[in-house]
Protein backbone atom coordinates (compact mmCIF):
# COMPACT_ATOMS: atom_id res chain seq x y z
CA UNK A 1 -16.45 -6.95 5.01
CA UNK A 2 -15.59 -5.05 1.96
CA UNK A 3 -15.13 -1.32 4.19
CA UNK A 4 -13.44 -3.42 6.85
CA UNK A 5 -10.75 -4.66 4.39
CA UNK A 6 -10.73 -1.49 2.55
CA UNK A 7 -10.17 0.22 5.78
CA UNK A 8 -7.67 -2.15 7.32
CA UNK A 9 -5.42 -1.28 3.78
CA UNK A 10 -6.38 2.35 3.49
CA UNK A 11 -4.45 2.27 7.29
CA UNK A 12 -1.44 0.58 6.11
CA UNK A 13 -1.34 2.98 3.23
CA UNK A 14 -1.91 5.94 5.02
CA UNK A 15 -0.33 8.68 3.14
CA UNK A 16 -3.93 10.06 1.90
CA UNK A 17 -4.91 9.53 5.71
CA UNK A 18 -7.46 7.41 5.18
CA UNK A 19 -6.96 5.54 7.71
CA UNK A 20 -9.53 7.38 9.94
CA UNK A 21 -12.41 6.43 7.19
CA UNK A 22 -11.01 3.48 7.01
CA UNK A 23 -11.85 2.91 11.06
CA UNK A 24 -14.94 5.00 10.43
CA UNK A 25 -16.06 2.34 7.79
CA UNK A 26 -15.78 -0.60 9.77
CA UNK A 27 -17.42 0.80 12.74
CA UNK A 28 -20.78 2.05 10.61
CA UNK A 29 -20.34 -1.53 9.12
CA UNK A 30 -20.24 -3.39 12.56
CA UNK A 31 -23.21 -0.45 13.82
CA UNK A 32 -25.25 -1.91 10.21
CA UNK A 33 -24.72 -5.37 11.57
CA UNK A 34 -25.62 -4.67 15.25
CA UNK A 35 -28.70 -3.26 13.82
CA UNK A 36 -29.76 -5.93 11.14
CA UNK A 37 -29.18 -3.36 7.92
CA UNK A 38 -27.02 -4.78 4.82
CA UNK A 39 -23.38 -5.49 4.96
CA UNK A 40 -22.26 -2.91 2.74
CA UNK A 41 -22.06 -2.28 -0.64
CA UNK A 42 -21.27 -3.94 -3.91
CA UNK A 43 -18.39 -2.67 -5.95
CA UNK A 44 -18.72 -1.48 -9.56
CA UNK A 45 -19.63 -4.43 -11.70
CA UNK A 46 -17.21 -3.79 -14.47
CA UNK A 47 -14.74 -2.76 -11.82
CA UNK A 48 -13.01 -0.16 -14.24
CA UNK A 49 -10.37 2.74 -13.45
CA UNK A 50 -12.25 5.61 -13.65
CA UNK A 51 -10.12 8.27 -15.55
CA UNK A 52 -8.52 11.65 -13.36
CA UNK A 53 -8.72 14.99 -15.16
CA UNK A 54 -5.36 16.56 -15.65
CA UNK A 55 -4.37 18.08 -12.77
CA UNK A 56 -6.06 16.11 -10.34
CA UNK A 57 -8.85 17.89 -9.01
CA UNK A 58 -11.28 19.11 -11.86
CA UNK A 59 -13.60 22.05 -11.35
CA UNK A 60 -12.39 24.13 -8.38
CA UNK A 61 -14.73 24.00 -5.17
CA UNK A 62 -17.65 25.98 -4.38
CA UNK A 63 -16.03 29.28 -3.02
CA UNK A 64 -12.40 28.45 -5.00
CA UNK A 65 -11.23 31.66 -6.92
CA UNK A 66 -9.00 29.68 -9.22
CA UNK A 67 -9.38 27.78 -12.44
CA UNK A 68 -8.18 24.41 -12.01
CA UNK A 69 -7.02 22.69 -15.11
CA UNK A 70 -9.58 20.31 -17.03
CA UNK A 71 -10.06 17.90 -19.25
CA UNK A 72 -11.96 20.77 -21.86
CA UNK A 73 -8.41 23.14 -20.93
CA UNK A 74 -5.25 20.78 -20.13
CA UNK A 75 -2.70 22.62 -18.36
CA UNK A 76 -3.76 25.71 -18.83
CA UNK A 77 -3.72 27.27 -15.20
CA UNK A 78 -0.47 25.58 -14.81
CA UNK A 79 0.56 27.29 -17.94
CA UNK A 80 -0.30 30.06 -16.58
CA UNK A 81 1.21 30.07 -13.36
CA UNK A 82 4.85 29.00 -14.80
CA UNK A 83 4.75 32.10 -17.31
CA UNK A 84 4.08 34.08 -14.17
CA UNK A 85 7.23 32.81 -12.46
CA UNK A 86 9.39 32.98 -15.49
CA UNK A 87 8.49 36.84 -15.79
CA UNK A 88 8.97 37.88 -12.11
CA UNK A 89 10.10 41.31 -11.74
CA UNK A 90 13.06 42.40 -11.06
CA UNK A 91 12.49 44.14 -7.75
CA UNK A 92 11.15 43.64 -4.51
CA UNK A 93 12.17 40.25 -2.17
CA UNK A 94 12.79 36.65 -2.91
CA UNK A 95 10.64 34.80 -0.62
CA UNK A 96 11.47 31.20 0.27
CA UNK A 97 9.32 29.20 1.87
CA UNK A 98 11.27 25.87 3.61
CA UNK A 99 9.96 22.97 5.27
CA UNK A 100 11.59 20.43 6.90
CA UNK A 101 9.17 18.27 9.14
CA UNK A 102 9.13 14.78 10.66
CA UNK A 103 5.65 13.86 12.21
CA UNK A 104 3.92 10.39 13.35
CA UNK A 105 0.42 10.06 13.76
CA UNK A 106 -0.99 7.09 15.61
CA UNK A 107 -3.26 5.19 14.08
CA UNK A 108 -5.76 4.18 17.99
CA UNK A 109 -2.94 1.95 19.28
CA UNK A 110 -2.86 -0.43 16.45
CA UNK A 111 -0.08 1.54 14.56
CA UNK A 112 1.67 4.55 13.37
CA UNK A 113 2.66 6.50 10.54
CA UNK A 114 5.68 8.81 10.02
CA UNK A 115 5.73 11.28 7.42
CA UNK A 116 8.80 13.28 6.59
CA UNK A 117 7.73 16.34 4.20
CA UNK A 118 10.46 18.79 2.21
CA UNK A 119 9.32 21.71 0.40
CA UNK A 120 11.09 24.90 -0.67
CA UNK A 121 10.05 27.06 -3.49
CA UNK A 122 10.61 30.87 -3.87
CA UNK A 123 8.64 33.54 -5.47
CA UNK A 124 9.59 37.34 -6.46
CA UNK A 125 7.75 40.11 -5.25
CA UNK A 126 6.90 43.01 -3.05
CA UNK A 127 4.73 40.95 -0.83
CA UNK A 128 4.63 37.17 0.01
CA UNK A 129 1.44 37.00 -2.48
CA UNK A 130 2.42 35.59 -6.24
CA UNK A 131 3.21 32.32 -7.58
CA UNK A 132 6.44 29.96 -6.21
CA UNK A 133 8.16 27.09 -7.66
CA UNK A 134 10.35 24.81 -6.34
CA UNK A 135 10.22 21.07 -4.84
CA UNK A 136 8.36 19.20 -3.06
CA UNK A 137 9.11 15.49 -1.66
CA UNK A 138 7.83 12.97 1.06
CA UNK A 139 8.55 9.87 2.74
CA UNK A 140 5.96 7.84 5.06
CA UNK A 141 6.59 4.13 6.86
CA UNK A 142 3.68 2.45 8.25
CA UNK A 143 4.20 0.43 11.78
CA UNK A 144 1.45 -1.77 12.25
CA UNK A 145 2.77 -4.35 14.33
CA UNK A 146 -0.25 -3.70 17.56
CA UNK A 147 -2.84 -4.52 14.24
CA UNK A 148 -0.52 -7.60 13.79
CA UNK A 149 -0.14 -8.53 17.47
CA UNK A 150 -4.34 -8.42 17.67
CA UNK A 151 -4.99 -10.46 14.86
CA UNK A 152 -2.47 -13.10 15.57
CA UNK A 153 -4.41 -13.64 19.26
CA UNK A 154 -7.56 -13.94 17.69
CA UNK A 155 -6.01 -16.66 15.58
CA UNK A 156 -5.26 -14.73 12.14
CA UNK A 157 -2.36 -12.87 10.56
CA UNK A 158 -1.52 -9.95 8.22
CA UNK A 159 1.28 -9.36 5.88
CA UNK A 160 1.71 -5.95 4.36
CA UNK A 161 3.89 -3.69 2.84
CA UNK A 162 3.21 -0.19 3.65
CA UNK A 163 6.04 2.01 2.58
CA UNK A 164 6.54 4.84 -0.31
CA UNK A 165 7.75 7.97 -1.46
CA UNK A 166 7.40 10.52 -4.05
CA UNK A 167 8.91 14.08 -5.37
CA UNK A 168 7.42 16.58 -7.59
CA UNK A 169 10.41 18.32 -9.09
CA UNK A 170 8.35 20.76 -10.73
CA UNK A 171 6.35 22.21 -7.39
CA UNK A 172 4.34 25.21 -8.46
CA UNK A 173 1.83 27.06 -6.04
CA UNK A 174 -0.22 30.58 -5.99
CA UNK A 175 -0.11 32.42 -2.66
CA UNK A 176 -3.22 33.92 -2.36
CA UNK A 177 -5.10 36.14 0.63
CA UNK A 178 -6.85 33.61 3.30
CA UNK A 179 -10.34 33.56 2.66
CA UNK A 180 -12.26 31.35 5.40
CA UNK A 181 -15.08 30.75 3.23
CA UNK A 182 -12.57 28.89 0.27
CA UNK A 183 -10.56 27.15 3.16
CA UNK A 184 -14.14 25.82 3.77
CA UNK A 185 -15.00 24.89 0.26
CA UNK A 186 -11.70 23.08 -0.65
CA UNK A 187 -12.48 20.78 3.01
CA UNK A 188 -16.43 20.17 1.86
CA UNK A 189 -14.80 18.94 -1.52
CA UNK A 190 -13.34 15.94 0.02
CA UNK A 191 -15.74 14.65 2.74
CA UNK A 192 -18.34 11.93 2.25
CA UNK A 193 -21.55 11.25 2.00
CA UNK A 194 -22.98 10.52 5.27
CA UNK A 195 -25.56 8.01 4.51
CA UNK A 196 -25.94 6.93 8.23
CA UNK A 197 -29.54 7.48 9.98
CA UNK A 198 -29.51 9.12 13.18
CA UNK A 199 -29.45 5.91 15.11
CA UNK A 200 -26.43 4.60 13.60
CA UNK A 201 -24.91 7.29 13.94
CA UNK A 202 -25.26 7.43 17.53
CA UNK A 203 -24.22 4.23 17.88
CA UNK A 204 -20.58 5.16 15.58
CA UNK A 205 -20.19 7.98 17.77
CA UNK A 206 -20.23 5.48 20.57
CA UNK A 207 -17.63 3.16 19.35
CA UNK A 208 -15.51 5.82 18.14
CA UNK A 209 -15.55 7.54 21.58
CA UNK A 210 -12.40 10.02 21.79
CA UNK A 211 -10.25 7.94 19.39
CA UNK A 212 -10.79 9.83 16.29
CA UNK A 213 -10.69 13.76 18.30
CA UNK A 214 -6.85 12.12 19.87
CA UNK A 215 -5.63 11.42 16.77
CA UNK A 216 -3.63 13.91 14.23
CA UNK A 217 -1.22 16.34 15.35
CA UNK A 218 -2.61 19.50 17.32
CA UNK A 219 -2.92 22.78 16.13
CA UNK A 220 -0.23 25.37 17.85
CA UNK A 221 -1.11 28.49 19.48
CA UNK A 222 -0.59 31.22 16.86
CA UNK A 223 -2.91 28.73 14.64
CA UNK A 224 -5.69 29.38 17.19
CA UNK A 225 -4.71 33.25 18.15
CA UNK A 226 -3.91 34.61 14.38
CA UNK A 227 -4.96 34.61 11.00
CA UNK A 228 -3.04 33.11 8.03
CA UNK A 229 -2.47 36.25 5.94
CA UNK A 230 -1.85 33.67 2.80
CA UNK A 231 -3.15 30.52 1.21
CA UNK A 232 -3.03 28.14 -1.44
CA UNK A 233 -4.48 24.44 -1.30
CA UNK A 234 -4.62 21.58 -3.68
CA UNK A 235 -5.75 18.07 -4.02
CA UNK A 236 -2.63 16.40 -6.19
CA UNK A 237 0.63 15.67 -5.65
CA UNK A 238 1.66 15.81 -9.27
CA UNK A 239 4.53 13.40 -8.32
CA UNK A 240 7.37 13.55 -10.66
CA UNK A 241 9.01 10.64 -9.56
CA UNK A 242 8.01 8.27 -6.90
CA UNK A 243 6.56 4.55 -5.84
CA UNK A 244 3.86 4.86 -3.24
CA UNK A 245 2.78 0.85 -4.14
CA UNK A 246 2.13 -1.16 -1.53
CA UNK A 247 -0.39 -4.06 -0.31
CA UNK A 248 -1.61 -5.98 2.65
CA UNK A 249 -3.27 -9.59 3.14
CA UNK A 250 -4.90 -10.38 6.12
CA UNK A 251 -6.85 -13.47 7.67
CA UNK A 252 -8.63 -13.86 10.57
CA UNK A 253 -11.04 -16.40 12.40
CA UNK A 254 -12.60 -14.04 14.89
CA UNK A 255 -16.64 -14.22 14.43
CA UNK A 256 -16.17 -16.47 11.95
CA UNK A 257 -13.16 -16.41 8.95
CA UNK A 258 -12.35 -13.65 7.34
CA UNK A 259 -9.85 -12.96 4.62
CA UNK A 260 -8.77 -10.54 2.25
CA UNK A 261 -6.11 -8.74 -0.04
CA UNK A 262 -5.45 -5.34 -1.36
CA UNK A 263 -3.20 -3.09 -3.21
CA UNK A 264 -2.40 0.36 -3.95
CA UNK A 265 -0.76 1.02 -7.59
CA UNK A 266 2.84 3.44 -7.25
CA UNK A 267 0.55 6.48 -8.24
CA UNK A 268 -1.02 5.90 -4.93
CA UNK A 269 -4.55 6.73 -6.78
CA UNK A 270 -6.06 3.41 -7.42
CA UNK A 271 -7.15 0.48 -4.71
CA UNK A 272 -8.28 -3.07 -5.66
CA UNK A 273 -8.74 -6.18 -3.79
CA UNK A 274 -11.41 -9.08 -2.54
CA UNK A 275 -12.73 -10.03 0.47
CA UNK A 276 -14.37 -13.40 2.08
CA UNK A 277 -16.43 -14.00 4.81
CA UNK A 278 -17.83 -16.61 6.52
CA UNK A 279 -20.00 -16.62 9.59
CA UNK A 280 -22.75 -18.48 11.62
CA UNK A 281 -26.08 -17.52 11.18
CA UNK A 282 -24.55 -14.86 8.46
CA UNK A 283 -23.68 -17.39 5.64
CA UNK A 284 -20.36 -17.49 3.32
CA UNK A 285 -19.54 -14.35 0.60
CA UNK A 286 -17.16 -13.09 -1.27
CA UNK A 287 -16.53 -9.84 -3.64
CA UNK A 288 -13.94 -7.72 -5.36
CA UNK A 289 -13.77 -3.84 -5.19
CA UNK A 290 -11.88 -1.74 -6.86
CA UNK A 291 -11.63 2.62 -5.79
CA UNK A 292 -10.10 4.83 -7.63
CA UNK A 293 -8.70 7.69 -5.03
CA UNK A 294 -9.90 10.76 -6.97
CA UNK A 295 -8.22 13.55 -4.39
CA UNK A 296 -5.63 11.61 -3.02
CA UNK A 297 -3.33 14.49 -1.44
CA UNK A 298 -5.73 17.26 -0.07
CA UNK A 299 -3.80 19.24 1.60
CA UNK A 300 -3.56 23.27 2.66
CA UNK A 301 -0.57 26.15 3.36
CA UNK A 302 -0.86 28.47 5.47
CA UNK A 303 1.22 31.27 5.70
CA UNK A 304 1.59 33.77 8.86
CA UNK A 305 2.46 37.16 9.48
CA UNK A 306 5.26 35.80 12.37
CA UNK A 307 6.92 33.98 9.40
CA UNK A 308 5.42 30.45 10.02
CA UNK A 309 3.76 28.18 7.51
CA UNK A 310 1.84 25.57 8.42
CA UNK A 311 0.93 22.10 5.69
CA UNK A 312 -1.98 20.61 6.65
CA UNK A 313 -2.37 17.20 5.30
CA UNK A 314 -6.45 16.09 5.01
CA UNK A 315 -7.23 12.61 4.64
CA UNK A 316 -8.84 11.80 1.26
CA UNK A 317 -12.03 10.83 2.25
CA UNK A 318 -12.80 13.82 4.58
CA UNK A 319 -12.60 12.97 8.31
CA UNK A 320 -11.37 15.13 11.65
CA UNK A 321 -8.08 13.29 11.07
CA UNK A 322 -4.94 16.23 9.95
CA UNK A 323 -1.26 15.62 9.98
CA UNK A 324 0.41 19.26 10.37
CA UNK A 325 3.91 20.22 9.21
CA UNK A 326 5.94 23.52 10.45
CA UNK A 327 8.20 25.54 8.64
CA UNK A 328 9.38 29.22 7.91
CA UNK A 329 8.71 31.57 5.05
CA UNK A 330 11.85 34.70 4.71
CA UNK A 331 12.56 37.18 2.54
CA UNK A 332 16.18 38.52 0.60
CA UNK A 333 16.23 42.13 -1.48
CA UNK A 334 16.47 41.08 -4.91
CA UNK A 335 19.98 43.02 -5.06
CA UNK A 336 21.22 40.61 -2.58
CA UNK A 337 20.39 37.48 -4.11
CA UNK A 338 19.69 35.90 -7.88
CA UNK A 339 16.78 33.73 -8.27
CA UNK A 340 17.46 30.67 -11.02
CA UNK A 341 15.31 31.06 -14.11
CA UNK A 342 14.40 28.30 -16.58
């Protein structure tokens, strides 16, 4: 009950995407139950916040080639990086990368999502590779009324709210050269566990059918021909401002009565809730859980030689799931243009 409810509010409060583990949790939970295993497990008994390095992400990935600030060095690749931009030379191009995207994923028919992503941030140089700064914002809006319409005909009801925003004012990223192995890496950093034995997973991969491969947005066909000539990923959104709160409560009488609330802090890094069920033959229970999201924005930028970047949004807890984002990246001669310095 407790990945059922988790899931259910990880899909109203989709902006980590995940919503696809969230589906993928109940279904291993129902393919546990089918099968006579345990009903999932308990939460942390002290249910405590576990504490985020700075900068989100900790030790870089297997495969990474960049520091990422720690706990033992505080800001210091950050540092780093704004020093770099401050002292950009003085010839060369200004390179602006812009995006301006709208995109909706559907969550299997019982709702939808639309993000709208901004980003433009510039960088000095001879070639696109070098560190850019700028800003970053988003806005998503979760529709869930089909989840709404299904459990009000079996009897039950939800009441959520599922909308939030944030803006890092202070957007700083290193343009590096694609390297396939690190794009790897930074992916493997995110996914689960898979604790499922081969016969429940068979049985997953029968509920889950083509659902999970339709959802996302598709890759476009210079993704699939070319290769990005530059990089950069992360697993923060180092908002500077923002309110990604949000909740849901849900009841329901199908197989017995279920119930359940959640909520998302306005970092959009911590989860908490309870859930109750009660069932013939199964009994009456009840727990809390509490999550903290530890990479709650995964996401990749991929830059091409035909001027395209491409922001590919991961959900947190690994999955097939990606929400893409199009833009442009151009370039000005230095003598044409003046790049604002703090």
């Amino acid at each position: 009950m407790r990945k059922i409810l988790a899931g259910l509010l990880a899909a109203a409060l989709v902006l980590s995407l995940t919503a696809c583990n969230g589906i993928k949790g109940a279904v291993q939970e129902k393919t546990r139950e089918l099968l006579g295993g345990a009903a999932g497990q308990p939460a942390p008994a002290d249910g405590t916040k576990a504490g985020g390095s700075p900068g989100g992400s900790g030790a870089a990935p297997a495969g990474g080639k960049r520091p990422i600030a720690n706990a033992a060095n505080p800001g210091g690749y950050w540092d780093r990086l704004e020093a770099e931009w401050g002292n950009a030379p003085e010839e060369g191009y200004v390179w602006t990368i812009t995006i301006d995207s709208a995109e909706t994923l559907d969550i299997m028919g019982l709702g939808s999502v639309t993000y709208n992503l901004d980003l433009s941030c510039s960088h000095v140089g001879k070639t696109m590779r070098g560190v850019y700064r700028g800003e970053m914002a988003m806005d998503y809006a979760a529709d869930l009324s089909g989840m709404v319409e299904l459990l009000t005909l079996t009897g039950g009801s939800i009441d959520y709210d599922a909308d939030g925003w944030f803006k890092n004012g202070n957007f700083i990223m290193e343009l590096d050269g694609y390297d396939d192995y690190a794009s790897e890496a930074f992916v493997e950093s995110f996914q689960q566990t898979n604790d499922m034995s081969a016969e429940e997973q068979a049985i997953a991969d029968a509920y889950l059918g083509q659902f999970l491969s339709d959802m996302g947005t598709p890759e476009k066909d210079f993704e699939q021909a070319d290769t990005p000539a530059g990089q950069w990923f992360d697993w923060e959104f180092h908002m500077t401002e923002g309110d990604m709160s949000g909740y849901i409560n849900m009841t329901g009488i199908a197989y017995g009565t279920t119930g359940g609330s959640g909520s998302v802090d306005a970092g959009g890094t911590y989860m908490e809730g309870y859930a109750t069920a009660s069932a013939p033959l199964v009994g009456t229970f009840s727990e809390r859980y509490s999550d903290t999201i530890d990479k709650p924005f995964p996401y990749l930028i991929n830059v091409y030689d035909n001027d395209q970047v491409v922001f590919v949004l991961h959900s947190a807890n690994g999955g097939p799931v990606q929400v893409r984002f199009y833009g442009t990246i151009d370039k000005i001669p230095v003598e044409e243009t003046t790049l604002l310095r703090p």
